[in-house]
PDB file of N, CA and C in Angstrom:
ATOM      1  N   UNK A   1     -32.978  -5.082   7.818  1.00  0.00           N
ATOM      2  CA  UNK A   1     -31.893  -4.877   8.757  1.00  0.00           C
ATOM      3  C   UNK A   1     -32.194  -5.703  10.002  1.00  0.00           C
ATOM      4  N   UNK A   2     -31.180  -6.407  10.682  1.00  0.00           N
ATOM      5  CA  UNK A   2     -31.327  -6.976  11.757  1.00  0.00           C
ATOM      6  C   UNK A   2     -30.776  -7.079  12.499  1.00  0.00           C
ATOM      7  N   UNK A   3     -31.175  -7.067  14.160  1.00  0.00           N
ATOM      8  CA  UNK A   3     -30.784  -6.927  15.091  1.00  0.00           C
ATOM      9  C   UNK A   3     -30.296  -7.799  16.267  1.00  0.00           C
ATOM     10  N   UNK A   4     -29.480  -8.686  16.226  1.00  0.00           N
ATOM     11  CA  UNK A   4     -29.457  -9.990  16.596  1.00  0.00           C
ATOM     12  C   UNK A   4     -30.360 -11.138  16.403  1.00  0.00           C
ATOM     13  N   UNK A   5     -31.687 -11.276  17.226  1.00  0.00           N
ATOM     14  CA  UNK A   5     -32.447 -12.424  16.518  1.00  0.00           C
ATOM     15  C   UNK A   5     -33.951 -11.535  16.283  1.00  0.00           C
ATOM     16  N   UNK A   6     -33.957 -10.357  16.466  1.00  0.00           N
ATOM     17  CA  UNK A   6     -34.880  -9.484  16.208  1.00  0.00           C
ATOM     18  C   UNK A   6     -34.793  -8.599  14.668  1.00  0.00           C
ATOM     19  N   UNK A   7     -35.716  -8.085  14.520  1.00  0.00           N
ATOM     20  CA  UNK A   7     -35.670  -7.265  13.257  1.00  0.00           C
ATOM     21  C   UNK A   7     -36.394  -5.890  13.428  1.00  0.00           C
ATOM     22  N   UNK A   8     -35.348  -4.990  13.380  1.00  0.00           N
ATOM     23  CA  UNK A   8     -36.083  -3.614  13.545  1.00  0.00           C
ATOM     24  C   UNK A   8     -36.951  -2.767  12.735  1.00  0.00           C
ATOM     25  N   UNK A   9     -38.129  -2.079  13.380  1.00  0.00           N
ATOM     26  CA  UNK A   9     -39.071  -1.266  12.345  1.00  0.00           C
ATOM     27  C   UNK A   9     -38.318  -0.795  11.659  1.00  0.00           C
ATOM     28  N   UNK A  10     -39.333  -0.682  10.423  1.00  0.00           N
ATOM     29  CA  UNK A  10     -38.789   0.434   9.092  1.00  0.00           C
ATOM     30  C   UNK A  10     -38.916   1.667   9.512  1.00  0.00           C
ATOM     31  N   UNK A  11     -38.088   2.303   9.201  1.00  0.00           N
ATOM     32  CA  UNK A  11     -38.007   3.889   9.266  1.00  0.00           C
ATOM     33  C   UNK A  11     -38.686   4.557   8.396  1.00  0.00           C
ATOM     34  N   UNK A  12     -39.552   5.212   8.725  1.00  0.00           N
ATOM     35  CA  UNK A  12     -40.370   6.283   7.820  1.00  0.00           C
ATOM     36  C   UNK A  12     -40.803   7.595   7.778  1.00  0.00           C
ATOM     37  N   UNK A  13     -39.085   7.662   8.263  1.00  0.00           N
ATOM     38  CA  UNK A  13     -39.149   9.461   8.468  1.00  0.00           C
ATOM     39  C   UNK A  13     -40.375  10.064   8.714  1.00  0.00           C
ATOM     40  N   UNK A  14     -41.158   9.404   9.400  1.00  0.00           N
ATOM     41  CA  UNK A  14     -42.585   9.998  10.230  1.00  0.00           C
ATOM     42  C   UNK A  14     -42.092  11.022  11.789  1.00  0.00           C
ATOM     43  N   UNK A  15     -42.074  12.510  11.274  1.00  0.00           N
ATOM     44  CA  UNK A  15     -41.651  12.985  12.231  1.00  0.00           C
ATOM     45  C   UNK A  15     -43.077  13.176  13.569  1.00  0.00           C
ATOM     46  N   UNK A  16     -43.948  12.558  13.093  1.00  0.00           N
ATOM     47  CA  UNK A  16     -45.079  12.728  13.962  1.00  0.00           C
ATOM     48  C   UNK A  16     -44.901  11.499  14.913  1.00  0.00           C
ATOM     49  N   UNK A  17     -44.623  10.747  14.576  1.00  0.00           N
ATOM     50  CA  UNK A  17     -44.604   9.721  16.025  1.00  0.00           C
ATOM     51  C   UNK A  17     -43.600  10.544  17.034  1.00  0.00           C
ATOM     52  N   UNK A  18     -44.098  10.072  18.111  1.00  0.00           N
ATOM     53  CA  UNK A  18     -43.691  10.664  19.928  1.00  0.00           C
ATOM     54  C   UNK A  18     -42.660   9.171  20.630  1.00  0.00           C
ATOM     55  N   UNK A  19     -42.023   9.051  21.192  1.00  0.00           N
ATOM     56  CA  UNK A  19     -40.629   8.644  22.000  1.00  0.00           C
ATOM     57  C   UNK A  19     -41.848   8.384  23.032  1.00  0.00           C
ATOM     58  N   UNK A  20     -42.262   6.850  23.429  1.00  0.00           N
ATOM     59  CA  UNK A  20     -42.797   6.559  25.093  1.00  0.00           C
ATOM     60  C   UNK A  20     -42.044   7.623  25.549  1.00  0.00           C
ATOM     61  N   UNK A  21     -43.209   7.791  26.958  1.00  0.00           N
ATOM     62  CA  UNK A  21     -42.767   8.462  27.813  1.00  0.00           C
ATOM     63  C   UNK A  21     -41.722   7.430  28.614  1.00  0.00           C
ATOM     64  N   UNK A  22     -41.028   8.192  29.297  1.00  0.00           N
ATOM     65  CA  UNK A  22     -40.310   7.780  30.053  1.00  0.00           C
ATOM     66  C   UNK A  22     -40.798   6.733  31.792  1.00  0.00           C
ATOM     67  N   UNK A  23     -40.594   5.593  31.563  1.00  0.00           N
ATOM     68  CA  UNK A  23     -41.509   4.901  32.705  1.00  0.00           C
ATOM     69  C   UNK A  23     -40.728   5.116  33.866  1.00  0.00           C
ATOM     70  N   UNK A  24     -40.839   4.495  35.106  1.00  0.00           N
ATOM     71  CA  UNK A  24     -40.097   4.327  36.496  1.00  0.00           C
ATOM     72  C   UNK A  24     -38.768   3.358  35.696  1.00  0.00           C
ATOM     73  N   UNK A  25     -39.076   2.302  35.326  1.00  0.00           N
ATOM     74  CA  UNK A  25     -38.321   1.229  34.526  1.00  0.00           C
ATOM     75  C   UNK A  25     -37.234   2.238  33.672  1.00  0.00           C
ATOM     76  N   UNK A  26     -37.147   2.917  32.924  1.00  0.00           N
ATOM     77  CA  UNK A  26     -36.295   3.640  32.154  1.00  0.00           C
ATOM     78  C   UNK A  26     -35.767   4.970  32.550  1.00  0.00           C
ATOM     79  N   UNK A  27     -36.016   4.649  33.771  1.00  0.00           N
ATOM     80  CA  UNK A  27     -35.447   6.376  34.865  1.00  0.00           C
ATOM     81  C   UNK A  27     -34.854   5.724  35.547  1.00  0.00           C
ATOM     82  N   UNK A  28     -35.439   4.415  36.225  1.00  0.00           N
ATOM     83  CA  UNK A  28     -33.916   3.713  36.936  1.00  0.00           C
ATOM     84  C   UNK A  28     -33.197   3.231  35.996  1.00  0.00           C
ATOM     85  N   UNK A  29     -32.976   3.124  34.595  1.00  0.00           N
ATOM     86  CA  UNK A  29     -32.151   2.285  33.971  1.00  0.00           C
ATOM     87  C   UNK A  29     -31.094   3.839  33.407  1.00  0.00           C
ATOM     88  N   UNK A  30     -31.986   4.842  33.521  1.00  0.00           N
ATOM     89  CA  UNK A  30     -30.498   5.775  32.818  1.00  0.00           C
ATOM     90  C   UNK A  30     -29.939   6.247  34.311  1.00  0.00           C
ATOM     91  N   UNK A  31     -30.789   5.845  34.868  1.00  0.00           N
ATOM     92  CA  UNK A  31     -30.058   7.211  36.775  1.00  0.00           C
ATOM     93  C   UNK A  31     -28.894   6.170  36.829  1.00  0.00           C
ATOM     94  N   UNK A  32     -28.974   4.665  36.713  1.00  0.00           N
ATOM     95  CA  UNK A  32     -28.306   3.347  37.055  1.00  0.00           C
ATOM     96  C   UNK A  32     -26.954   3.542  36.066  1.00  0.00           C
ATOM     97  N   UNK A  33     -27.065   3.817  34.483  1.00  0.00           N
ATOM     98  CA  UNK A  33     -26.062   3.937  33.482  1.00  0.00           C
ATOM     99  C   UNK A  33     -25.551   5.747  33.999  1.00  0.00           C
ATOM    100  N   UNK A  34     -26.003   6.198  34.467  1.00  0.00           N
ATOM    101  CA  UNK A  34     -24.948   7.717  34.337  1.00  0.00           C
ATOM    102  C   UNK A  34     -24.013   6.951  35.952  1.00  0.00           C
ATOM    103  N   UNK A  35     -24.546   6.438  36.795  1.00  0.00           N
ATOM    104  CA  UNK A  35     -24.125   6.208  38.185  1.00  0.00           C
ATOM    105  C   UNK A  35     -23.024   5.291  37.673  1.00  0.00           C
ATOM    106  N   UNK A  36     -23.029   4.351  36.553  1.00  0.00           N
ATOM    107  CA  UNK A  36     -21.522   3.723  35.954  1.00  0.00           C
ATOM    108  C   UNK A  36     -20.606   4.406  35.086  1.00  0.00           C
ATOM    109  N   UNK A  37     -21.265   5.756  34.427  1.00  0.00           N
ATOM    110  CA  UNK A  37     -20.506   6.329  33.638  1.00  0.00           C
ATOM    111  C   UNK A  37     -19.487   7.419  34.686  1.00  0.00           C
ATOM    112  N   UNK A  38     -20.476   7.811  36.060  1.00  0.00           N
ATOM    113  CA  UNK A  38     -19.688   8.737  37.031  1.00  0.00           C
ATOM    114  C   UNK A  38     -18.714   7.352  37.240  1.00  0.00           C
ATOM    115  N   UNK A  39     -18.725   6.455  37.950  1.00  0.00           N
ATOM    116  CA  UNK A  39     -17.837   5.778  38.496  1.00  0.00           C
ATOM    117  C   UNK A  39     -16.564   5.297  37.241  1.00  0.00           C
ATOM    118  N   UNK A  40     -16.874   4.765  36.141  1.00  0.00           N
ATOM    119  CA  UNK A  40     -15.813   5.077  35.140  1.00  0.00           C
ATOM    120  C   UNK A  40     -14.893   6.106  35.053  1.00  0.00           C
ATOM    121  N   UNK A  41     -15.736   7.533  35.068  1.00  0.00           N
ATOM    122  CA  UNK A  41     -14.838   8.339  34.867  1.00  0.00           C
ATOM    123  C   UNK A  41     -14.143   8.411  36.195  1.00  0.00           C
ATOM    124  N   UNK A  42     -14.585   7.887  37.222  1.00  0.00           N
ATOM    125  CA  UNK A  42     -13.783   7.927  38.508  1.00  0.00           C
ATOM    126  C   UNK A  42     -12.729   7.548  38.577  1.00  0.00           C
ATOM    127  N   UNK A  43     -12.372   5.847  37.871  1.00  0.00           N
ATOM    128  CA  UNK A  43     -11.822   5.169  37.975  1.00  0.00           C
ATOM    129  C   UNK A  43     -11.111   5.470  37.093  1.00  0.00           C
ATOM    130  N   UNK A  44     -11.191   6.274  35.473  1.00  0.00           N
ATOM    131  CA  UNK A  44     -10.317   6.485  34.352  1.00  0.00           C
ATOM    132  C   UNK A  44      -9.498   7.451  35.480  1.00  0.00           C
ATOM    133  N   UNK A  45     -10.101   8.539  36.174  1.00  0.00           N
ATOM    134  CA  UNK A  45      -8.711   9.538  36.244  1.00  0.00           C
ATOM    135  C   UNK A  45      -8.510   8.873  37.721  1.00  0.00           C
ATOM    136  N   UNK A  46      -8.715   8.403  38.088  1.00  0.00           N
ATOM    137  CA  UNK A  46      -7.606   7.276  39.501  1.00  0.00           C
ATOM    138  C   UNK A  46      -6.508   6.760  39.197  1.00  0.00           C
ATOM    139  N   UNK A  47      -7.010   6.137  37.881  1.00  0.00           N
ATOM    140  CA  UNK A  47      -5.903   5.808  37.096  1.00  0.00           C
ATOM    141  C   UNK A  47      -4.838   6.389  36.348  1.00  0.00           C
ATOM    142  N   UNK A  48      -5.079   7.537  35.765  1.00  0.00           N
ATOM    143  CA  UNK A  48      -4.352   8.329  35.261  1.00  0.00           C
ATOM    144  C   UNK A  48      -3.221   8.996  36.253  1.00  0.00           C
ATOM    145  N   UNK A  49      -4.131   9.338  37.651  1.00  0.00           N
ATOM    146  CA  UNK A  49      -3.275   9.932  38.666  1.00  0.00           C
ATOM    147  C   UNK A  49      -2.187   8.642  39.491  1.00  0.00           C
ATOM    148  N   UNK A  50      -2.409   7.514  39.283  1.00  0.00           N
ATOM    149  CA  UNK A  50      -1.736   6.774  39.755  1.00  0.00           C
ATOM    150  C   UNK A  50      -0.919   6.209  38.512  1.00  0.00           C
ATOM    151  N   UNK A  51      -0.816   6.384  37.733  1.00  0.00           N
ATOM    152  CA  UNK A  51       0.199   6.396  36.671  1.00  0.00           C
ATOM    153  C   UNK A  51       1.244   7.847  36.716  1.00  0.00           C
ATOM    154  N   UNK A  52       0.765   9.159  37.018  1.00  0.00           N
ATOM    155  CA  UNK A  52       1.381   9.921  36.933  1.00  0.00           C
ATOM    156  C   UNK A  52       2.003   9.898  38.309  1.00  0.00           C
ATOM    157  N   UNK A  53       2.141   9.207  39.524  1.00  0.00           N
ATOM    158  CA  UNK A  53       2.193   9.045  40.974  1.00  0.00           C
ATOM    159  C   UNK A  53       3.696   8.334  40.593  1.00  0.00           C
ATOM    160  N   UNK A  54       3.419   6.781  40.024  1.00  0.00           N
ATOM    161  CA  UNK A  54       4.332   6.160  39.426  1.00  0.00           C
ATOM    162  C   UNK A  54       5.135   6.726  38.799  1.00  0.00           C
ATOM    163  N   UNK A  55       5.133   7.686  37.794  1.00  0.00           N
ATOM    164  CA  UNK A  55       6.120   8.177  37.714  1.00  0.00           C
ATOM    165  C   UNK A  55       6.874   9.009  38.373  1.00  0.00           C
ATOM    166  N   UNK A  56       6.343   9.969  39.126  1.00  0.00           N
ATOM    167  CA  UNK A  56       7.329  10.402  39.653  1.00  0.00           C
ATOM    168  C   UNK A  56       8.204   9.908  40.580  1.00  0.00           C
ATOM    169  N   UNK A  57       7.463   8.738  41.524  1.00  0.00           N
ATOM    170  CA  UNK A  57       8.471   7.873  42.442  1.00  0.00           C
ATOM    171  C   UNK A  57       9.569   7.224  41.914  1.00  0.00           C
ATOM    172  N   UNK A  58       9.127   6.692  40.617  1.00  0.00           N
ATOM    173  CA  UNK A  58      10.450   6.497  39.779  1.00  0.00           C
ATOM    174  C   UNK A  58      11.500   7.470  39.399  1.00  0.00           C
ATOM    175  N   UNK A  59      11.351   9.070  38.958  1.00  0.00           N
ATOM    176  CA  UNK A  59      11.792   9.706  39.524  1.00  0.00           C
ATOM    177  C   UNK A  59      12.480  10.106  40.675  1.00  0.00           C
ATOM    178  N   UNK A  60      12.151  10.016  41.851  1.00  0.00           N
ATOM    179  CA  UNK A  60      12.780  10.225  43.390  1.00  0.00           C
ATOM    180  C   UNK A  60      13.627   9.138  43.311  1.00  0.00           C
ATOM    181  N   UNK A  61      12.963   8.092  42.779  1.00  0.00           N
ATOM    182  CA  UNK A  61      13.955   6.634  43.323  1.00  0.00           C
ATOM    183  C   UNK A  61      15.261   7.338  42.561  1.00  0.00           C
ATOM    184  N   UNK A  62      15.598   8.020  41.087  1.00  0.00           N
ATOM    185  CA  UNK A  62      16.908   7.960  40.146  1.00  0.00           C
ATOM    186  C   UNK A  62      17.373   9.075  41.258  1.00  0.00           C
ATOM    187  N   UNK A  63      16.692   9.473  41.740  1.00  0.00           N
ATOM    188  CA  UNK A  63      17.194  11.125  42.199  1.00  0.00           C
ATOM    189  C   UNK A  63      18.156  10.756  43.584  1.00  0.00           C
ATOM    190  N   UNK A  64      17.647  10.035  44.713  1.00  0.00           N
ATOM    191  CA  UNK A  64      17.867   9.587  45.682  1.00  0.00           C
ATOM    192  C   UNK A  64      19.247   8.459  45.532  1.00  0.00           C
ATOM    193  N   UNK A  65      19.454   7.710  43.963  1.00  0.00           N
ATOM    194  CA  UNK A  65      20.211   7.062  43.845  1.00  0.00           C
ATOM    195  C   UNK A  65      21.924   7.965  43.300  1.00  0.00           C
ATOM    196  N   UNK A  66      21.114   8.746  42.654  1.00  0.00           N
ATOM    197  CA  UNK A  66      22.371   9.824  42.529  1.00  0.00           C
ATOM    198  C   UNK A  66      22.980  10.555  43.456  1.00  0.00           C
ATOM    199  N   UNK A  67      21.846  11.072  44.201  1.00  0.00           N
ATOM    200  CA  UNK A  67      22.189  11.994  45.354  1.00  0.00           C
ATOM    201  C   UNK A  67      23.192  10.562  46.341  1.00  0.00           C
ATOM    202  N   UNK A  68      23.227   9.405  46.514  1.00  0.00           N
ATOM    203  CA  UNK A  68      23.823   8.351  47.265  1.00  0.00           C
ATOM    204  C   UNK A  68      25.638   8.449  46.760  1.00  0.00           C
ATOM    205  N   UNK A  69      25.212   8.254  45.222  1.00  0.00           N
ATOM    206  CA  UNK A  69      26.150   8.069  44.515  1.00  0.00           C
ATOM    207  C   UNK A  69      27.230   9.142  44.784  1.00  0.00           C
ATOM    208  N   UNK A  70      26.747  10.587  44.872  1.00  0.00           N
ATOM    209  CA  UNK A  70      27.422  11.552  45.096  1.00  0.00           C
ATOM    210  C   UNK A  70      28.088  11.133  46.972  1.00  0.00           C
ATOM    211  N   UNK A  71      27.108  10.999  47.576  1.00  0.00           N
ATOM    212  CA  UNK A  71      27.870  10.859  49.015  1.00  0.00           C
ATOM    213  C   UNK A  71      28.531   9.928  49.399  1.00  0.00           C
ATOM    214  N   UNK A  72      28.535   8.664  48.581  1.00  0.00           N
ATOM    215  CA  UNK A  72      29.677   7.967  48.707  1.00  0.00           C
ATOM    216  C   UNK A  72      31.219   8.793  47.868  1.00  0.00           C
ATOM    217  N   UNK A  73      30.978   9.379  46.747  1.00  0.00           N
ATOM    218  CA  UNK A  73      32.142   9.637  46.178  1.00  0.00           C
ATOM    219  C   UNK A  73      32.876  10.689  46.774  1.00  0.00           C
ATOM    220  N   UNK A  74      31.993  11.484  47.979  1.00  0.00           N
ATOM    221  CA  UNK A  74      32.835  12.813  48.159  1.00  0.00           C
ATOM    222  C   UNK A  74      32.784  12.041  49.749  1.00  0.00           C
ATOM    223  N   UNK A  75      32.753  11.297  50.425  1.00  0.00           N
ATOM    224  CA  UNK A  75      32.981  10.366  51.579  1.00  0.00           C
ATOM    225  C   UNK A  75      34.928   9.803  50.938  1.00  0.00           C
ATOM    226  N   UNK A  76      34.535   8.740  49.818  1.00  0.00           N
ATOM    227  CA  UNK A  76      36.080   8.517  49.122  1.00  0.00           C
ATOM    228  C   UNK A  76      37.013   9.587  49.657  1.00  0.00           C
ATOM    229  N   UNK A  77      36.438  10.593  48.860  1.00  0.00           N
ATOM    230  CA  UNK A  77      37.408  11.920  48.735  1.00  0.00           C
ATOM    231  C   UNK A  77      37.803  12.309  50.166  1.00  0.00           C
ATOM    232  N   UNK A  78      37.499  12.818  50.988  1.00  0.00           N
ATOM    233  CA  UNK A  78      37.664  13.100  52.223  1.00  0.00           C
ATOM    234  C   UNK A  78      38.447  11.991  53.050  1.00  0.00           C
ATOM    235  N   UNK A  79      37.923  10.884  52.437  1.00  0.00           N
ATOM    236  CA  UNK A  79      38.861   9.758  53.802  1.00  0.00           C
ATOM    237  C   UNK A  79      40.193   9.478  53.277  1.00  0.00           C
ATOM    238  N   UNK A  80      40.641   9.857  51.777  1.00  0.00           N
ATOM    239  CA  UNK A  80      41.463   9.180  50.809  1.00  0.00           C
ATOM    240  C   UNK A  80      42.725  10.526  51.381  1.00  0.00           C
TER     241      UNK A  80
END
């Protein structure tokens, strides 16, 4: 099996081997990946809320155009 230009150990269901400990090097590299996964999810629901923002202004805008529509027609009515 291979791993771009590397080739990975065989697996030998050796449940006795131990996972390195964790160095300075691999505590800043996951503190660094959760600090992009918080800001992702920041940015996924920023986004979500500014999509749901968008809609409703599109909303107000139909609402505001009707509500116009109505005060010109009952303006007609009254001056007619």
């Amino acid at each position: 099996m291979c791993y771009g230009s590397q080739r990975l150990p065989p697996f030998h269901g050796d449940n006795n081997t131990r996972s390195p400990p964790l160095t300075d090097v691999n505590t800043e590299v996951v503190e660094n990946l959760r600090l992009r996964l918080a800001e992702t999810e920041r940015l996924r629901r920023a986004g979500a809320r500014e999509a749901e923002l968008g809609k409703k202004l599109v909303e107000m805008k139909r609402s505001v155009s009707v509500m116009e529509i109505h005060e010109s027609y009952l303006k007609r009515g009254f001056v007619d």
